[in-house]
N, C-alpha and C. Protein backbone atom coordinates (compact mmCIF):
# COMPACT_ATOMS: atom_id res chain seq x y z
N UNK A 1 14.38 18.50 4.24
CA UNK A 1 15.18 17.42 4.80
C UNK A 1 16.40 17.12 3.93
N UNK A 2 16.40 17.05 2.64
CA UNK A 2 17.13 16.77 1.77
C UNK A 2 17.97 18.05 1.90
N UNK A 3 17.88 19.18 2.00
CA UNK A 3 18.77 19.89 2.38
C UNK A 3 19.43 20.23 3.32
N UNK A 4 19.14 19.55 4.43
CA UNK A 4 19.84 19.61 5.44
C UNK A 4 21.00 18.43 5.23
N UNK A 5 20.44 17.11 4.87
CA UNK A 5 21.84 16.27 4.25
C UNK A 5 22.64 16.90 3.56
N UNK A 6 22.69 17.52 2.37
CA UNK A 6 23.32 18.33 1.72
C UNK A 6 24.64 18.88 2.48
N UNK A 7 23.90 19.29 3.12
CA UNK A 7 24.94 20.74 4.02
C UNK A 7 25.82 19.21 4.71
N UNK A 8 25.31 18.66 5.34
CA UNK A 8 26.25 17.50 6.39
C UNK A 8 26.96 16.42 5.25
N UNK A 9 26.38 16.18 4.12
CA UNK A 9 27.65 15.78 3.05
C UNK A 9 28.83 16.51 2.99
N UNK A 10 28.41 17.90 2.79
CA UNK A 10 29.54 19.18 2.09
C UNK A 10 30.52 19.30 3.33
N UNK A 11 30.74 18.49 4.44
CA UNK A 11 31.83 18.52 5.40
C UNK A 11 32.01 17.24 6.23
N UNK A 12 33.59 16.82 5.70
CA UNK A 12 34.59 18.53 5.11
C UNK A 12 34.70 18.47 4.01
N UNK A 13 35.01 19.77 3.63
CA UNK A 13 34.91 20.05 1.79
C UNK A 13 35.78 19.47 0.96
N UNK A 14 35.42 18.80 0.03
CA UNK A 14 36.39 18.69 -0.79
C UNK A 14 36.12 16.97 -0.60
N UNK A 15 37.01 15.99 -1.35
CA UNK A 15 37.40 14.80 -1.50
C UNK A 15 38.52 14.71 -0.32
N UNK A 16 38.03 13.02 0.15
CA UNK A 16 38.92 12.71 1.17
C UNK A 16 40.16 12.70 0.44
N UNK A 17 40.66 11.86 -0.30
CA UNK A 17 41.86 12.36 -1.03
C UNK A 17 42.27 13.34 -0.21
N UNK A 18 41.83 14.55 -0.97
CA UNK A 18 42.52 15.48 -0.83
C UNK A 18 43.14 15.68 0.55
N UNK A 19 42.72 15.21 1.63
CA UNK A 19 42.54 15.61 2.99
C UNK A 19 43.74 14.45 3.70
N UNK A 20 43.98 13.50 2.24
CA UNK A 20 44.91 12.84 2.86
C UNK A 20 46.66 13.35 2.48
N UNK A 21 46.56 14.03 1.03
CA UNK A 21 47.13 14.54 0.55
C UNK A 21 47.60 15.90 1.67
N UNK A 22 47.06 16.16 1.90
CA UNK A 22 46.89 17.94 3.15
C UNK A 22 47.60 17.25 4.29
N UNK A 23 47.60 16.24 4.86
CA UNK A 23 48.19 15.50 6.14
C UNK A 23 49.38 15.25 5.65
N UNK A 24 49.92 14.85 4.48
CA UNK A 24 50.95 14.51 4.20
C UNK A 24 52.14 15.29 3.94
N UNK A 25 51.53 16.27 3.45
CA UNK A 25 52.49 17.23 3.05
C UNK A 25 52.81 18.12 3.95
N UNK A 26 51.94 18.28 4.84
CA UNK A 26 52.14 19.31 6.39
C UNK A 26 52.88 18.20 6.86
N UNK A 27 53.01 16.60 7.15
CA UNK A 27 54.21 16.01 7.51
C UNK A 27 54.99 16.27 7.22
N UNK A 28 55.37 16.32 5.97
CA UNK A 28 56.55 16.23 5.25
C UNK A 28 57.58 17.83 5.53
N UNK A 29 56.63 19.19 4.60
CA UNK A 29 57.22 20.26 5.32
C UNK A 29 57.41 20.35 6.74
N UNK A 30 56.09 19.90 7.86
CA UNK A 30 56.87 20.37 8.70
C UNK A 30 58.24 19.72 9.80
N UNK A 31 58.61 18.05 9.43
CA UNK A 31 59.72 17.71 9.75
C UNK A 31 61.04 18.92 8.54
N UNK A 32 60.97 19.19 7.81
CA UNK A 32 61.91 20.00 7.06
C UNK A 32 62.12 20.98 8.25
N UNK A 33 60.45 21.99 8.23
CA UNK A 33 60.72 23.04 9.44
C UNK A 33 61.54 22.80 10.21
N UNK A 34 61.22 21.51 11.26
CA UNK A 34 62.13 21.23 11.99
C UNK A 34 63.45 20.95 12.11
N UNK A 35 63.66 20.63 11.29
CA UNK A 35 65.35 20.35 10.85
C UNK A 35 65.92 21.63 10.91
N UNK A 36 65.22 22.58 9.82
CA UNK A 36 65.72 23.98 9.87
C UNK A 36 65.88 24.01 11.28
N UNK A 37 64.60 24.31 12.17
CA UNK A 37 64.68 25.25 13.40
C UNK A 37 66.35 24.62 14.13
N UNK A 38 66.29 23.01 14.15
CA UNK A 38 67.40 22.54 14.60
C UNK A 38 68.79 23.17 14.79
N UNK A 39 68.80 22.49 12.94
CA UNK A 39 70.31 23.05 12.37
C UNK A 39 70.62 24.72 12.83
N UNK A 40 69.36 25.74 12.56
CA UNK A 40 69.62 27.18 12.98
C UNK A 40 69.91 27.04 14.61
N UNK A 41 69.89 26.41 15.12
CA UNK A 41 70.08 26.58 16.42
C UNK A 41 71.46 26.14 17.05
N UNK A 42 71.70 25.18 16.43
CA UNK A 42 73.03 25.14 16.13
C UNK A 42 74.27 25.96 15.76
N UNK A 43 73.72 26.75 14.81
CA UNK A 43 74.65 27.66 14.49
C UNK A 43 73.85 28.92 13.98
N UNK A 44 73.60 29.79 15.23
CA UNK A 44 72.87 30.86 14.90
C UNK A 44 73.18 31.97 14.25
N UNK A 45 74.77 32.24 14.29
CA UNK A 45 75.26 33.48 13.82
C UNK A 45 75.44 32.91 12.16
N UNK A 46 76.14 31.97 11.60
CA UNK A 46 76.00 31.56 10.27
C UNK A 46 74.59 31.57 9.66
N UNK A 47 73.65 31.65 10.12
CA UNK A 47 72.25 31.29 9.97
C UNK A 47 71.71 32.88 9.88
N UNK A 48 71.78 33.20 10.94
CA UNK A 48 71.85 35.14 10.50
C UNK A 48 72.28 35.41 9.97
N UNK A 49 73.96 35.56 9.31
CA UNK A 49 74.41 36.05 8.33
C UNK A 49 74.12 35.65 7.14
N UNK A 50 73.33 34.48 6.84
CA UNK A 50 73.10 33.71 5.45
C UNK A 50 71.75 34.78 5.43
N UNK A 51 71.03 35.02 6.35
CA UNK A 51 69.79 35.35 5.92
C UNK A 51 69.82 36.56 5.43
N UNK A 52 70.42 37.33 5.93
CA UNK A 52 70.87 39.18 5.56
C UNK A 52 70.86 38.78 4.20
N UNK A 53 71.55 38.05 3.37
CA UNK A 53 71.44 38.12 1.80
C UNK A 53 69.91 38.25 1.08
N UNK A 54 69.32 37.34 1.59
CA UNK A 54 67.96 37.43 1.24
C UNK A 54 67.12 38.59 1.29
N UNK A 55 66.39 38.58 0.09
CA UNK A 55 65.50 40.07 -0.47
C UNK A 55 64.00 39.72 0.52
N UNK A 56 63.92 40.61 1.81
CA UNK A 56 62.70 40.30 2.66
C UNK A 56 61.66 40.77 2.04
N UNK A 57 61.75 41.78 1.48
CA UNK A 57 60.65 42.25 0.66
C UNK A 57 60.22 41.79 -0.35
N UNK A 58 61.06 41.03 -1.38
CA UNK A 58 60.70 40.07 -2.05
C UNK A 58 59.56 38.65 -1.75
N UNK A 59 60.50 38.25 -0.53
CA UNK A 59 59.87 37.44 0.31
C UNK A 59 57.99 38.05 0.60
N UNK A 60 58.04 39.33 0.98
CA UNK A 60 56.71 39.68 1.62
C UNK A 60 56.19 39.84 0.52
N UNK A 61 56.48 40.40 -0.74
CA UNK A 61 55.13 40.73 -1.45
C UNK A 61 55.10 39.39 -2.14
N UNK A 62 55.75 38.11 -1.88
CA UNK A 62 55.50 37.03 -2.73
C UNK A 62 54.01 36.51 -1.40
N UNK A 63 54.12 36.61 -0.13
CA UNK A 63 53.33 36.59 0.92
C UNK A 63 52.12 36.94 0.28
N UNK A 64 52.31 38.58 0.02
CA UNK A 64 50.76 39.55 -0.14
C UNK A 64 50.07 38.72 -1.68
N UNK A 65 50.57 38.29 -2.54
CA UNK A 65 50.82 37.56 -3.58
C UNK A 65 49.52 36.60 -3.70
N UNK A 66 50.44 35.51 -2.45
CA UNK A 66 49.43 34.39 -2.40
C UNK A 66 48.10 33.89 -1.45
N UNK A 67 48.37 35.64 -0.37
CA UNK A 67 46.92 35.40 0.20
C UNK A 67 45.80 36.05 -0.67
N UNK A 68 46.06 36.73 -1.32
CA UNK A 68 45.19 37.68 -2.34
C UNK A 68 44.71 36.59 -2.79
N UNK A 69 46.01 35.30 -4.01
CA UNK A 69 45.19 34.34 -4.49
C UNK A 69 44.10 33.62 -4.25
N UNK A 70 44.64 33.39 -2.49
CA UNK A 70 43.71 32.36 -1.88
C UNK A 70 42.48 33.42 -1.61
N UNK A 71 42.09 34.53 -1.50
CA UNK A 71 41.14 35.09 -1.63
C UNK A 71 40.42 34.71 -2.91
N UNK A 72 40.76 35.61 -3.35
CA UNK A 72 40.16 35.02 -4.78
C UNK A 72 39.39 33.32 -5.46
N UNK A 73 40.47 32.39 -4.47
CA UNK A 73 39.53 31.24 -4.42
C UNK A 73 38.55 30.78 -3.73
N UNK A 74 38.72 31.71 -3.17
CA UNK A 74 37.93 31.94 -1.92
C UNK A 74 36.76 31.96 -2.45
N UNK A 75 36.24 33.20 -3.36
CA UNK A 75 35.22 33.91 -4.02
C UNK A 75 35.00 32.93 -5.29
N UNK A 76 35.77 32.54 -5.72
CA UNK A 76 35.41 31.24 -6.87
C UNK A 76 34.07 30.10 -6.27
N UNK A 77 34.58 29.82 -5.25
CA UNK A 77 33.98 28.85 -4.91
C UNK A 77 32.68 29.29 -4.17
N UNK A 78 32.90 29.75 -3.55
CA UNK A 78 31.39 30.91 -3.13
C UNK A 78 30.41 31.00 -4.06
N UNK A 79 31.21 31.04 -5.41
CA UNK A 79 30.39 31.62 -6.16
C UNK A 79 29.50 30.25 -6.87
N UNK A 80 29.95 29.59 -6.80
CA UNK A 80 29.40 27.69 -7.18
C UNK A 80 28.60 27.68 -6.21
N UNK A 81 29.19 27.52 -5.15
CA UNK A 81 28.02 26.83 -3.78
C UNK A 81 27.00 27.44 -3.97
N UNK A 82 26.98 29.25 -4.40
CA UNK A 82 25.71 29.99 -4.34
C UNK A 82 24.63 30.17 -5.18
N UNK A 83 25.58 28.93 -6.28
CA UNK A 83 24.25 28.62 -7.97
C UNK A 83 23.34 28.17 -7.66
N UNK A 84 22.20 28.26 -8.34
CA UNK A 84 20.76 27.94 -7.93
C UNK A 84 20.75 27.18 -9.46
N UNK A 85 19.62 26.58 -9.77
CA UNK A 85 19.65 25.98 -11.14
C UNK A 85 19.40 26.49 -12.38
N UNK A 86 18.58 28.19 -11.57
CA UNK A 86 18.73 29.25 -12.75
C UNK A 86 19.63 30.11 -13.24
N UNK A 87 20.63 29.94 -12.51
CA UNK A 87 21.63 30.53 -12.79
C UNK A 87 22.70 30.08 -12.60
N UNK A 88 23.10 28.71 -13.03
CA UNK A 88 24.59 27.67 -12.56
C UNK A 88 25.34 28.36 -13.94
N UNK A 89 24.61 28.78 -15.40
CA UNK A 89 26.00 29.50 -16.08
C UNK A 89 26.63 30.62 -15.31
N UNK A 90 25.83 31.44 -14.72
CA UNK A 90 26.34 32.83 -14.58
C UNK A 90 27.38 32.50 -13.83
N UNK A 91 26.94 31.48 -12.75
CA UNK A 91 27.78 30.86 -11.12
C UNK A 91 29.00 30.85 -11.74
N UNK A 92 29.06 29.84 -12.64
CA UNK A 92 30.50 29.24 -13.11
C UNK A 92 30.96 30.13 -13.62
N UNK A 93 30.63 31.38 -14.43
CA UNK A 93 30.95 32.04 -15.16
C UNK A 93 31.45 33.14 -14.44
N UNK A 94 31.41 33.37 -13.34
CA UNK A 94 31.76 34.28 -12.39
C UNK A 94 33.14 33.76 -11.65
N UNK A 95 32.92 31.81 -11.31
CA UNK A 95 33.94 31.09 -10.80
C UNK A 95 34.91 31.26 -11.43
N UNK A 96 34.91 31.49 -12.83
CA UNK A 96 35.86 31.39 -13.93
C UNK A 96 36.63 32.61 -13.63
N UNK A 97 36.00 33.86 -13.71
CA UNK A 97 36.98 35.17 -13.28
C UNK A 97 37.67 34.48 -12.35
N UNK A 98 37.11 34.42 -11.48
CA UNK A 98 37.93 34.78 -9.44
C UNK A 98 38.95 33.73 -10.11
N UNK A 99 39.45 32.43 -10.69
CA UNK A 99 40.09 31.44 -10.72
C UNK A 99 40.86 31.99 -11.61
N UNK A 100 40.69 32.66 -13.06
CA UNK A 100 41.59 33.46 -13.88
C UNK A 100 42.35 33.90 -13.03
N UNK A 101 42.12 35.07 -11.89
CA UNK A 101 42.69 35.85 -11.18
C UNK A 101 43.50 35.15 -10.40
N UNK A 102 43.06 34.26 -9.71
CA UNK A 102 43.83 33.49 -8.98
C UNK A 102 44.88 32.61 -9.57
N UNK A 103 44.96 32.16 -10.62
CA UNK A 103 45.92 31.81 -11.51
C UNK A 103 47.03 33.23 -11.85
N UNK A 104 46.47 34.02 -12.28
CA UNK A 104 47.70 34.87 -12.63
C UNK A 104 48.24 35.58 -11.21
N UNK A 105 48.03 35.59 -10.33
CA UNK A 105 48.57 35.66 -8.83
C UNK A 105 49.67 34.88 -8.44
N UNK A 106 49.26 33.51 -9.33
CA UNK A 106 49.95 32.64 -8.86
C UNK A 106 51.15 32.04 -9.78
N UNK A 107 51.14 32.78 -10.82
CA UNK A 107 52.41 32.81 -12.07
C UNK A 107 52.77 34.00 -11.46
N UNK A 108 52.19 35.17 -10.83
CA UNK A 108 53.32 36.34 -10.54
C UNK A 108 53.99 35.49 -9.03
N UNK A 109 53.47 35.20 -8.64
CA UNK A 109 54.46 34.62 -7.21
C UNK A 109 55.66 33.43 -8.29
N UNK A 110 55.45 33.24 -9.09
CA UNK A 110 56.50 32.01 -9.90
C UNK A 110 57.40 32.98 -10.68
N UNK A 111 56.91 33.78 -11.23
CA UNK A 111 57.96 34.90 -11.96
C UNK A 111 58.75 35.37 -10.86
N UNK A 112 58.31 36.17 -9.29
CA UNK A 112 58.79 37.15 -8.83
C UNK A 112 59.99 35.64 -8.12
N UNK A 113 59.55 34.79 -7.46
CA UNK A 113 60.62 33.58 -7.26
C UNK A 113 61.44 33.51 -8.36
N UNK A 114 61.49 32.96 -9.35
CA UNK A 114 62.73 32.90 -10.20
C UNK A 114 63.24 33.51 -10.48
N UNK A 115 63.06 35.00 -10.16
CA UNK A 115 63.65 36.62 -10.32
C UNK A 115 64.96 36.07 -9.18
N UNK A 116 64.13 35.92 -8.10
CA UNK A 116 65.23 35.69 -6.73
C UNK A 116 65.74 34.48 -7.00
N UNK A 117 65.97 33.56 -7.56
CA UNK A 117 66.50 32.40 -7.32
C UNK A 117 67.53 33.02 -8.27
N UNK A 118 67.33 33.70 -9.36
CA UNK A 118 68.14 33.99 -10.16
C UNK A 118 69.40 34.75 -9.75
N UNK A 119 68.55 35.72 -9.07
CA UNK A 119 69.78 36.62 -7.46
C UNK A 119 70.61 35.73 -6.95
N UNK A 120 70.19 34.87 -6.63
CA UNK A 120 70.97 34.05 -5.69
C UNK A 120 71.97 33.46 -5.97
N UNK A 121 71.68 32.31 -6.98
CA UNK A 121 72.47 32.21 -8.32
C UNK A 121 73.35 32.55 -8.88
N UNK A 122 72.98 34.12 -9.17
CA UNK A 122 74.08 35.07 -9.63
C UNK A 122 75.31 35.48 -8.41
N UNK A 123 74.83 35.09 -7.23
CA UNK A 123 75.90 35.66 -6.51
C UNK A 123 76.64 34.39 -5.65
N UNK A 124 76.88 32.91 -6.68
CA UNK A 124 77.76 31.91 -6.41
C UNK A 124 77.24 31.04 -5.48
N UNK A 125 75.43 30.88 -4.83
CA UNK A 125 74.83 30.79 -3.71
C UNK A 125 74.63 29.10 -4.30
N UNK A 126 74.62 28.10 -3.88
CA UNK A 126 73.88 26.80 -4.32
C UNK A 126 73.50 26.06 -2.78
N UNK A 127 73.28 24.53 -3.16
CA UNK A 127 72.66 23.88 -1.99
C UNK A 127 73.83 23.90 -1.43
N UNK A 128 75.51 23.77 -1.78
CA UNK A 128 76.41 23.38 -1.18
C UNK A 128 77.33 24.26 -0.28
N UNK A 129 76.42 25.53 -0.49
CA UNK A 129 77.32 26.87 -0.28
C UNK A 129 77.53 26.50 1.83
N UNK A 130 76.22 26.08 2.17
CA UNK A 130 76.21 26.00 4.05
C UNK A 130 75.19 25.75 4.31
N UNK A 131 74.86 25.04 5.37
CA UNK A 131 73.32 24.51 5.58
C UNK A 131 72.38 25.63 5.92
N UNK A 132 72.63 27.01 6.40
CA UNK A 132 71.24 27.94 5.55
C UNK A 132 70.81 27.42 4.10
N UNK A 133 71.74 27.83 3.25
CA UNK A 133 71.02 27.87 2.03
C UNK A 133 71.08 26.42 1.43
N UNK A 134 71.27 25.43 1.89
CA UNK A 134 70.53 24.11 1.57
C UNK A 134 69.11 24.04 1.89
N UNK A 135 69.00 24.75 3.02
CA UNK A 135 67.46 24.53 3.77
C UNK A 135 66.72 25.94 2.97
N UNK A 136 67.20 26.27 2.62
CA UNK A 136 66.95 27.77 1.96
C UNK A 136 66.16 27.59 0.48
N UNK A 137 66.80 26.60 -0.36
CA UNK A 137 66.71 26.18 -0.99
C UNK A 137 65.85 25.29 -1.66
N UNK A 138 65.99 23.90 -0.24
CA UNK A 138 65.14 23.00 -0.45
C UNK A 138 64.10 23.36 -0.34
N UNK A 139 63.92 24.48 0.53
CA UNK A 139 61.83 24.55 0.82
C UNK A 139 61.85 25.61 -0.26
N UNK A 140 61.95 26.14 -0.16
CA UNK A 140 61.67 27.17 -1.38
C UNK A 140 61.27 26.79 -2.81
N UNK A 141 62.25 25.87 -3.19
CA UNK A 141 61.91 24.99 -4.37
C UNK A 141 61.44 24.21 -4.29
N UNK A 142 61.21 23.30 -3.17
CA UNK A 142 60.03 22.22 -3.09
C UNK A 142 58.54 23.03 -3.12
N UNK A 143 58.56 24.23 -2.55
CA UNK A 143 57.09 25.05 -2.18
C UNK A 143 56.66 25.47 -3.85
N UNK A 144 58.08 25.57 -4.39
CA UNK A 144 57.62 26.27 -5.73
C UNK A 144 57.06 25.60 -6.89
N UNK A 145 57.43 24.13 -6.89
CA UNK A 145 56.80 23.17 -7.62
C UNK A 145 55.43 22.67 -6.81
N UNK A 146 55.21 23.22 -5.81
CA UNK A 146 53.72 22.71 -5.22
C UNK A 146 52.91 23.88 -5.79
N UNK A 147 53.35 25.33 -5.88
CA UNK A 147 52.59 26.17 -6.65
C UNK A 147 52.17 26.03 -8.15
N UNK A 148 53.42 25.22 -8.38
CA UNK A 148 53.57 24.98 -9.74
C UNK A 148 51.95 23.77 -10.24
N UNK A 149 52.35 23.14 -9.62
CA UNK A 149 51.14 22.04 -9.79
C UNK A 149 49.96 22.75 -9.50
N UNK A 150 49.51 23.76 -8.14
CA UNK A 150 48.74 24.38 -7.93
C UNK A 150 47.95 25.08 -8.79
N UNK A 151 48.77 25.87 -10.03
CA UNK A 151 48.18 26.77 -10.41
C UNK A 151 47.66 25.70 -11.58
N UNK A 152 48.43 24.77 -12.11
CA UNK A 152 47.75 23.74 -13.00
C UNK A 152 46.67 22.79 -12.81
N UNK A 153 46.32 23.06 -11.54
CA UNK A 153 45.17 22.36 -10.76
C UNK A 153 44.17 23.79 -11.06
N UNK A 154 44.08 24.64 -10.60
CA UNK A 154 43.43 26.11 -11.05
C UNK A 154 42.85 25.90 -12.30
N UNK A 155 44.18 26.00 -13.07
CA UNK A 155 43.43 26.00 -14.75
C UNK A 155 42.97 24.86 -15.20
N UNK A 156 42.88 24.05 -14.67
CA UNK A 156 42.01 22.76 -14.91
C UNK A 156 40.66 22.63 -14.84
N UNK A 157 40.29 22.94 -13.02
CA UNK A 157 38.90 23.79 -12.45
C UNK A 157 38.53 24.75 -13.35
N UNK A 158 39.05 25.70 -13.53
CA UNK A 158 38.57 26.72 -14.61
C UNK A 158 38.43 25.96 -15.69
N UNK A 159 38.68 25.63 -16.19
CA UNK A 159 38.17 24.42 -17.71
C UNK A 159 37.20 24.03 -17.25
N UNK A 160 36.42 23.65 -16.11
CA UNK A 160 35.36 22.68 -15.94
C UNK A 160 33.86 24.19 -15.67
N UNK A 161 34.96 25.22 -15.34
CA UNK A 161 33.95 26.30 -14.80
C UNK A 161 33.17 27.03 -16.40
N UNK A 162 34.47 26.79 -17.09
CA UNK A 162 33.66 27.65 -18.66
C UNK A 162 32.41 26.49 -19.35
N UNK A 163 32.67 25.45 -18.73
CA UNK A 163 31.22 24.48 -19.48
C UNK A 163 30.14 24.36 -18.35
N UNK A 164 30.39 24.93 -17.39
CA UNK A 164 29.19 25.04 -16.31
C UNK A 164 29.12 23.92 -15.29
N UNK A 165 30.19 23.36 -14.92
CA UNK A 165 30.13 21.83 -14.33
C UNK A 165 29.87 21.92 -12.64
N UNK A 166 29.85 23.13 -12.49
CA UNK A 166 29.76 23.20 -10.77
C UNK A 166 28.42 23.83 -10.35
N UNK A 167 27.68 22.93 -9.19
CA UNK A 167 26.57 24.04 -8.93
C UNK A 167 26.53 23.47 -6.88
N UNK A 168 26.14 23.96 -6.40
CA UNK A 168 25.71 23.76 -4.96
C UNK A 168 25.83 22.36 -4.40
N UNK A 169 25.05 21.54 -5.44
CA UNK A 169 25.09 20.19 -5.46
C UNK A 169 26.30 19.48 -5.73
N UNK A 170 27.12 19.90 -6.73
CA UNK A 170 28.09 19.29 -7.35
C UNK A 170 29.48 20.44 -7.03
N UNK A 171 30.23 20.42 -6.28
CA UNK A 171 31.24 21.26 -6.01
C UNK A 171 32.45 20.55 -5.19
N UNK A 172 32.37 19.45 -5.17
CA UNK A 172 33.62 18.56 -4.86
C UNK A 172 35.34 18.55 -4.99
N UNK A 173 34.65 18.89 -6.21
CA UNK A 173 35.89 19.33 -7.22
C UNK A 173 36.40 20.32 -7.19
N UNK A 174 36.19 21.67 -7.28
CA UNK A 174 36.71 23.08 -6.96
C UNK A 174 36.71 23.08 -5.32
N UNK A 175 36.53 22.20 -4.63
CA UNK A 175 36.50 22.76 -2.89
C UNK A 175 37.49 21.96 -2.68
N UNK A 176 38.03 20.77 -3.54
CA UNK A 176 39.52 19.89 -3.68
C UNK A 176 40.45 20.97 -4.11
N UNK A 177 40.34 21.52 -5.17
CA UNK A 177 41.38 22.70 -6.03
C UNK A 177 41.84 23.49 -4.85
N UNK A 178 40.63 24.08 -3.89
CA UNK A 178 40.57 25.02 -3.29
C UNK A 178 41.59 24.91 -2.11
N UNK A 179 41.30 23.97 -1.28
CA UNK A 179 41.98 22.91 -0.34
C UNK A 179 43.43 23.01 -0.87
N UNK A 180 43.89 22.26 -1.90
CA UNK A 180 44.95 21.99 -1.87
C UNK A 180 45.73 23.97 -1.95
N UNK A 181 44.86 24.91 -2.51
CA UNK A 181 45.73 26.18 -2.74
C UNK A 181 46.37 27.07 -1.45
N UNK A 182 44.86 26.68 -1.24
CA UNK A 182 45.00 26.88 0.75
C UNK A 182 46.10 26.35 1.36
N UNK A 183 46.57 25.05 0.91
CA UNK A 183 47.77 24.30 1.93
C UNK A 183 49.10 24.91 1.26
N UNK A 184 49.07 25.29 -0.05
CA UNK A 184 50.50 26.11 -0.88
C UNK A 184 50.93 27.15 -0.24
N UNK A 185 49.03 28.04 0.27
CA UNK A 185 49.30 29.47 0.89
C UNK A 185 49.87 29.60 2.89
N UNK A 186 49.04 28.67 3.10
CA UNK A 186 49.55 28.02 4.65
C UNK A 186 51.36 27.83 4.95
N UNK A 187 51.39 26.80 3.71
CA UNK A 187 52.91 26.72 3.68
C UNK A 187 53.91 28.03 3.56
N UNK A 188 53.52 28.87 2.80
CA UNK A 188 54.05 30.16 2.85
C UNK A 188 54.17 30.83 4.04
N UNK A 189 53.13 30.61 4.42
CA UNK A 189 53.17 31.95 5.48
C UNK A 189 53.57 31.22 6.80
N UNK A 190 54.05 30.05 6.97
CA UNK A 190 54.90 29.37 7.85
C UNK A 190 56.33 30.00 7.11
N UNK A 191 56.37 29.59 6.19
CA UNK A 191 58.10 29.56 5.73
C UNK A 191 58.44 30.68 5.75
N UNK A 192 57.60 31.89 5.08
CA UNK A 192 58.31 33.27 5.13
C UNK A 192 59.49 33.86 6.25
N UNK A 193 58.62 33.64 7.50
CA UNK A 193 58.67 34.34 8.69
C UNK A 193 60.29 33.10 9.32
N UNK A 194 59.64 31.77 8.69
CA UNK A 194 60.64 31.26 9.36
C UNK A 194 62.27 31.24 8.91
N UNK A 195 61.94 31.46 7.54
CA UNK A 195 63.03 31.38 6.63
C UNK A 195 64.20 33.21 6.26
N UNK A 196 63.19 33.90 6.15
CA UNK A 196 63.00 35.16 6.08
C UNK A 196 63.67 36.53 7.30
N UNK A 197 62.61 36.12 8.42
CA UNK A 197 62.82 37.16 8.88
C UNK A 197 63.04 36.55 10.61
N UNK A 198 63.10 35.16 11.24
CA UNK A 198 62.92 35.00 12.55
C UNK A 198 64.50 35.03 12.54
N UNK A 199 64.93 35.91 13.77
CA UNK A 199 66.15 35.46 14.32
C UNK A 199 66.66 35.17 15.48
């Protein structure tokens, strides 16, 4: 009986917080979206030609990047829920890889971005250049300080995973981490396509 509560606690995962945090920020980006879709509609051929500058492939493997990550947290957390009480070190100790991994996934998506921002940069591009690359801009760098926090939310969880703090019972906390990485990677794979490659 007690385990069947269990399971009907554990949803939905994570801290409400978090879930209020997840509503907010899908507000927030997606009135931006919208503005974009707007303004591009407005002026479609300036909006195409701004985009031709942009490195698509850059763009995609920053994509392949951060679903890998979110895999990987994927398997972190799997790996908690699936501790038993004889084995909650190994659990965490396993959580700890997949979250390593998923952290350095998520500094290469921050390196391979400031590679391109640096492109951009270099070729006289700012918020003021035309409303592509204001909107170009703004999400991009707003998305990039949400990774930014993201991955410092990661290595935090992982701090709690090397002293053994997560087991089946207790996983609140990494299914919050998890949640919020999920909404970084969501956001991506809206913006890519929209920013990137729709014309």
């Amino acid at each position: 009986m007690s385990k069947i509560v269990n399971i009907k606690e554990s949803y939905p995962p994570g801290d409400f917080a978090i879930w209020i945090v997840i509503y907010i920020e899908l507000l927030t980006f997606g009135l931006m979206f919208l503005g974009y879709a707007f303004s591009r509609r407005a002026d479609i051929e300036l909006f195409n030609a701004s985009q031709s500058v942009l490195n698509q492939a850059s763009g995609f493997i920053d994509t392949l990047i951060l679903i890998t990550s979110s895999y990987f947290v994927v398997k972190a957390v799997n790996a908690v829920k699936n501790a038993t009480y004889e084995n909650i070190q190994a659990s965490n100790e396993a959580s700890s890889r997949w979250l390593l991994a998923a952290i350095v996934f998520g500094i290469m998506f921050l390196v391979n971005k400031v590679l391109e921002f640096s492109d951009i940069f270099s070729q006289g591009i700012n918020l003021s250049t035309n409303t592509f690359f204001m909107f170009y801009l703004l999400l991009t760098m707003f998305h990039f300080m949400h990774v930014v926090l993201g991955v410092v939310i990661l290595f935090n969880i992982r701090k709690r995973t090397k002293i053994g703090c997560y087991s089946e019972q207790n996983c609140r906390g990494i299914e919050s981490g998890a949640l919020y990485w999920h909404l970084v990677d969501l956001l991506w794979i809206i913006l890519f396509p929209l920013v990137y490659i729709l014309r």
